[in-house]
C-alpha atoms as a PDB file:
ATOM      1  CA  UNK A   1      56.240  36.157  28.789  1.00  0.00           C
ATOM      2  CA  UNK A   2      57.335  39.287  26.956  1.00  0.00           C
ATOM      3  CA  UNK A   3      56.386  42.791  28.161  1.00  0.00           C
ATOM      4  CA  UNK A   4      54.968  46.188  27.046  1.00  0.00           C
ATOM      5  CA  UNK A   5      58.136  48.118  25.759  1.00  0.00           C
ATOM      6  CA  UNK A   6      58.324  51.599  27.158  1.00  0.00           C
ATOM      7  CA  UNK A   7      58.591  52.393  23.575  1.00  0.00           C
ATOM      8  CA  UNK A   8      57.689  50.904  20.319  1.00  0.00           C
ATOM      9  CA  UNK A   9      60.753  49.529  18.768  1.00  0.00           C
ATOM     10  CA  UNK A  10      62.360  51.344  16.242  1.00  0.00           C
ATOM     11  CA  UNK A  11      63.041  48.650  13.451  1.00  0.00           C
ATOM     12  CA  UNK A  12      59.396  47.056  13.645  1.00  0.00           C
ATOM     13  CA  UNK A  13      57.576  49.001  15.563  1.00  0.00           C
ATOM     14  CA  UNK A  14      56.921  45.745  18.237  1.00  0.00           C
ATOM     15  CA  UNK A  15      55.412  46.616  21.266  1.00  0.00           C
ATOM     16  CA  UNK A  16      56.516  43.705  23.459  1.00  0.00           C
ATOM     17  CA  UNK A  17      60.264  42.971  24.622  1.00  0.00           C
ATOM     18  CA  UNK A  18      62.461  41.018  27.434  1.00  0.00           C
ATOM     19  CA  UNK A  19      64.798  42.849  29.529  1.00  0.00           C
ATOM     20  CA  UNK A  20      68.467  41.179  29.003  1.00  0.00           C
ATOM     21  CA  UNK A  21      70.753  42.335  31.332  1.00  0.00           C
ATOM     22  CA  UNK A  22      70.204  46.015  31.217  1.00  0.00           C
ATOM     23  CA  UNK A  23      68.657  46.626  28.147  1.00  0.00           C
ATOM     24  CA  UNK A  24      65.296  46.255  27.123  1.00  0.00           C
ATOM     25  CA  UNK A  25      65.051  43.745  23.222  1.00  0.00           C
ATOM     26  CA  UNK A  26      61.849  43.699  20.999  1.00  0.00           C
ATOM     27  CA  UNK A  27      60.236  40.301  21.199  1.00  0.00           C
ATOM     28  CA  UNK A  28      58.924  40.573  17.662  1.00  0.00           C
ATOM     29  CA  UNK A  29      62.462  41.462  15.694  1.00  0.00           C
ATOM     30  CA  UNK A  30      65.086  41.539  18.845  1.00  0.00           C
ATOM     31  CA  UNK A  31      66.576  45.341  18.394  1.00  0.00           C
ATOM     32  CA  UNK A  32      67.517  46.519  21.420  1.00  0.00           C
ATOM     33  CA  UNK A  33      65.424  49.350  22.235  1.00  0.00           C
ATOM     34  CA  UNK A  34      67.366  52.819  22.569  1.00  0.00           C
ATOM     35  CA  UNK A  35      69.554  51.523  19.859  1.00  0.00           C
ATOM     36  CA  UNK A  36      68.968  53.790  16.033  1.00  0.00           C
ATOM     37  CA  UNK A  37      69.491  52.221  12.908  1.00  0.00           C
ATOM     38  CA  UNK A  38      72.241  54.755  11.511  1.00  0.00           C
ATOM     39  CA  UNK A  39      70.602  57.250   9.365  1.00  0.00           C
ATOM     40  CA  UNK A  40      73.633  57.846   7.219  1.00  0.00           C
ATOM     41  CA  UNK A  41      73.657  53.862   6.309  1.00  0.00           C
ATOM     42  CA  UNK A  42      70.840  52.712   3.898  1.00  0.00           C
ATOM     43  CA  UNK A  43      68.588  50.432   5.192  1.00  0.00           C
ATOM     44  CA  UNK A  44      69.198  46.586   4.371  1.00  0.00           C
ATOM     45  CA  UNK A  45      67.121  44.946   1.887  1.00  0.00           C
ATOM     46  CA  UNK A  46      65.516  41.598   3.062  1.00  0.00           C
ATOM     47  CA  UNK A  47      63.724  40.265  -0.707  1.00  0.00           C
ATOM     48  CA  UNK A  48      61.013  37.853   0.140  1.00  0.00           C
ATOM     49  CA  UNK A  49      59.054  35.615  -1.973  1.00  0.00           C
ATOM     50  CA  UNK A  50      55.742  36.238  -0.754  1.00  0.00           C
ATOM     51  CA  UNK A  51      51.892  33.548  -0.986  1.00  0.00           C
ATOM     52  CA  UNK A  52      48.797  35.506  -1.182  1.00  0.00           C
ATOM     53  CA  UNK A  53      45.458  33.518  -1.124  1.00  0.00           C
ATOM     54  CA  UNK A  54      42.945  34.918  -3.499  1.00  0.00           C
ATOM     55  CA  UNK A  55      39.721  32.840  -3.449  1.00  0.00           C
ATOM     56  CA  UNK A  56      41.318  29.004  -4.759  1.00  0.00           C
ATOM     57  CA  UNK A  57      44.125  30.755  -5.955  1.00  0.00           C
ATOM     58  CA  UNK A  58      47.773  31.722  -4.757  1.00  0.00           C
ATOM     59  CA  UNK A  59      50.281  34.554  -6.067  1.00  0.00           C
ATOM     60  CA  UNK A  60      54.014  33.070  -6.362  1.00  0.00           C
ATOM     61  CA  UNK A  61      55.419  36.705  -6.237  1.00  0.00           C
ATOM     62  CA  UNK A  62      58.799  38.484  -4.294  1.00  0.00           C
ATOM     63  CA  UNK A  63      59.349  42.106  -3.198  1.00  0.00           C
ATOM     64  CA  UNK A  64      61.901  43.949  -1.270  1.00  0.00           C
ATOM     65  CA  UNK A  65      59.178  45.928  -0.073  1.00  0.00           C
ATOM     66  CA  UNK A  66      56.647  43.613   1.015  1.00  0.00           C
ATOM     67  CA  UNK A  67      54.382  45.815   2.730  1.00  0.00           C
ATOM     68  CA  UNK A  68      53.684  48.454   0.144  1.00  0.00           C
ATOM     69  CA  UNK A  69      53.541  45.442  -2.508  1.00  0.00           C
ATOM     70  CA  UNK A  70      51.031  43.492  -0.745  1.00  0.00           C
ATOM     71  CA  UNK A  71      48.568  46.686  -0.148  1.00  0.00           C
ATOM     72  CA  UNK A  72      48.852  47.060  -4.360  1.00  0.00           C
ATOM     73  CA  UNK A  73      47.395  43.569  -4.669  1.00  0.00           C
ATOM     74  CA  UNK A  74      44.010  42.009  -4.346  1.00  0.00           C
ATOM     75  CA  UNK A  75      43.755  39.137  -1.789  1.00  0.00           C
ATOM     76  CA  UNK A  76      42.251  37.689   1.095  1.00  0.00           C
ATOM     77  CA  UNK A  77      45.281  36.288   3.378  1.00  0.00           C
ATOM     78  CA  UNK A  78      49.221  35.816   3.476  1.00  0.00           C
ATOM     79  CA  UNK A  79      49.714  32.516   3.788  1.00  0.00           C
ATOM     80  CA  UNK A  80      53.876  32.765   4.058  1.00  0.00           C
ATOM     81  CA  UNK A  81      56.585  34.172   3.164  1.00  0.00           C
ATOM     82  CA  UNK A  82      60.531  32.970   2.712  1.00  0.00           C
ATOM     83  CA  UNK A  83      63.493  35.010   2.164  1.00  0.00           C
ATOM     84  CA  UNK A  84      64.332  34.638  -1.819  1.00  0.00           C
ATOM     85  CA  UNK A  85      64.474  37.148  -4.674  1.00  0.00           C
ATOM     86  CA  UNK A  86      63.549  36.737  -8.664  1.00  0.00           C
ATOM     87  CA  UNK A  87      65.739  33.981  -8.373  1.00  0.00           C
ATOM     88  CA  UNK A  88      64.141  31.560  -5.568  1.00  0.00           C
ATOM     89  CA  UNK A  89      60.767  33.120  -7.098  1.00  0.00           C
ATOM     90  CA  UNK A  90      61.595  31.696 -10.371  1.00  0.00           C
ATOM     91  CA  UNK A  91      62.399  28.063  -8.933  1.00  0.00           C
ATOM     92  CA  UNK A  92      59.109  28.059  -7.251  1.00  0.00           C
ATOM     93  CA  UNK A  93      57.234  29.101 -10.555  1.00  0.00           C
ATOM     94  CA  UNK A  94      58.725  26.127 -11.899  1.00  0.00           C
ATOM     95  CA  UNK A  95      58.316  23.991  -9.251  1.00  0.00           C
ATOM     96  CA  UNK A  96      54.770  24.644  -9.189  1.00  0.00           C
ATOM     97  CA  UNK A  97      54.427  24.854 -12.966  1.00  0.00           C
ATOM     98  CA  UNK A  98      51.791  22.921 -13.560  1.00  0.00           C
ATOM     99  CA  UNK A  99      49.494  24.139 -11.111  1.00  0.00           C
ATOM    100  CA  UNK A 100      49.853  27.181 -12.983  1.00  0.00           C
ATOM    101  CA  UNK A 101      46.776  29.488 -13.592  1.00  0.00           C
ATOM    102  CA  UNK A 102      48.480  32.589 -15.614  1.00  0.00           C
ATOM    103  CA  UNK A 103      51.082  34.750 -14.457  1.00  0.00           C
ATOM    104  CA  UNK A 104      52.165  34.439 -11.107  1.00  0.00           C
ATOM    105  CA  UNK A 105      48.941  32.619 -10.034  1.00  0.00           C
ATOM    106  CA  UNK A 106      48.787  29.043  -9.362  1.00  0.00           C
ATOM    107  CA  UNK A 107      45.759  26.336  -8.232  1.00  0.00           C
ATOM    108  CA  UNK A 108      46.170  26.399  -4.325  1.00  0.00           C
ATOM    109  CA  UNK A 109      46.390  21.969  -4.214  1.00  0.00           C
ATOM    110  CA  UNK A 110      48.426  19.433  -4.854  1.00  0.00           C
ATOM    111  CA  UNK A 111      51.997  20.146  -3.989  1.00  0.00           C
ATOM    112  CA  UNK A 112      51.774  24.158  -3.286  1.00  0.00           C
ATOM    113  CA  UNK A 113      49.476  23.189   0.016  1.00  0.00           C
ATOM    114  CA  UNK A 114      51.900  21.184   1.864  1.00  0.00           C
ATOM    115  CA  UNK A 115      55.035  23.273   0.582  1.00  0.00           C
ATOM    116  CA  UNK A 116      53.415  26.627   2.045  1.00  0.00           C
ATOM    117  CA  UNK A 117      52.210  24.741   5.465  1.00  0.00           C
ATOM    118  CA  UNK A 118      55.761  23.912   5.707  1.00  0.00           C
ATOM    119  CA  UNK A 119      56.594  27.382   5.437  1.00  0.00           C
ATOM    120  CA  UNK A 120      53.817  27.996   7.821  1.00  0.00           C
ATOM    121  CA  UNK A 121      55.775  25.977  10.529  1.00  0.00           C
ATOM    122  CA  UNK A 122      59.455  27.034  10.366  1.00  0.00           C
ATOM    123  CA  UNK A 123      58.727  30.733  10.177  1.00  0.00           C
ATOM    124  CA  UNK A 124      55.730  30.780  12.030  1.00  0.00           C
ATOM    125  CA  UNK A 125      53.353  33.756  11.619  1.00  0.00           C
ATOM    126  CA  UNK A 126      54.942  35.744   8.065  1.00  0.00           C
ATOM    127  CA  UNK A 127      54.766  39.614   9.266  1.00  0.00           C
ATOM    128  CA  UNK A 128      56.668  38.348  12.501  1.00  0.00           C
ATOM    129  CA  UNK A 129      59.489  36.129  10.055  1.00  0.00           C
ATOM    130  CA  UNK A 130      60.012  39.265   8.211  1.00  0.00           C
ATOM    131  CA  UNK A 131      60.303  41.498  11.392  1.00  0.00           C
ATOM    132  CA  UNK A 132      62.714  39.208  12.485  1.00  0.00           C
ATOM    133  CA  UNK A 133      65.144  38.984   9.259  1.00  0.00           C
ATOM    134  CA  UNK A 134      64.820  42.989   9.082  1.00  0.00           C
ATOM    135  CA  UNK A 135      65.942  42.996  12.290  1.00  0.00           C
ATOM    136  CA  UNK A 136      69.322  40.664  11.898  1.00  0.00           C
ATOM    137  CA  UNK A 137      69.564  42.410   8.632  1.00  0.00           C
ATOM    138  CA  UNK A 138      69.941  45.517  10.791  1.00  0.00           C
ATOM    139  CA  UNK A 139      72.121  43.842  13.211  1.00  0.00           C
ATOM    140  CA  UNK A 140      74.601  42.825  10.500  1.00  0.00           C
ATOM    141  CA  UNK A 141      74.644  46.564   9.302  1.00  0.00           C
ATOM    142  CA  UNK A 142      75.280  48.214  12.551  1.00  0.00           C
ATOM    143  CA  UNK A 143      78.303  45.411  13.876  1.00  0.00           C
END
């Protein structure tokens, strides 16, 4: 059972961790806590390609910056996310083409329901997935 960090973590701002060894580790991305993402190294880029429920409806869409993209846009849940750019984002549109409303926004039925529950149970919960790929994106930077 994790618990309370003495301080939030700096990569996710997670409030729960394990000790390991000597060293407390965010449950929610696993930075070590006291560790600092090096301010003279940019930080990493982790593209996902984000579904956003809208009434029936679901936006096929990516963003590097998934937290100031989904504020911009009108919806009523997340229902996943996978790591993918313009690339993965474009396989899905055509995957999915002909459930295809206009845009990026596509019937939620037929084939996009089971694909995104699947989603749904390999990453688990989507703000926690991309926590946790910011934080081995992180990792990779800083060893």
């Amino acid at each position: 059972m994790p618990d309370p960090l003495p301080s939030r973590c700096r990569v996710c701002g997670g409030h729960t961790g394990e000790r390991r060894d000597d060293t407390w580790v965010c449950t929610r991305c696993g930075w070590r806590l006291g560790d600092a993402p090096d301010p003279d190294i940019p930080p990493p880029r982790v593209d996902v390609v984000y579904y956003l429920r809208y009434r029936d409806r679901v936006k096929i869409g990516t963003s590097a910056t998934p937290r100031r993209r989904l504020n911009a846009i009108m919806h009523d849940e997340l229902l996943a996310f996978e790591t993918g750019d313009r690339h993965l984002e474009q396989q899905r549109h055509q995957q999915f083409a002909d459930l295809r409303e206009g845009g990026e926004w596509f019937t939620l039925t037929g084939p996009l329901v089971p694909h995104i529950a699947g989603l749904r149970t390999r990453i688990g919960e989507p703000w926690a997935a991309y926590d946790r790929w910011l934080g081995e994106a992180f990792r990779r930077l800083s060893s």
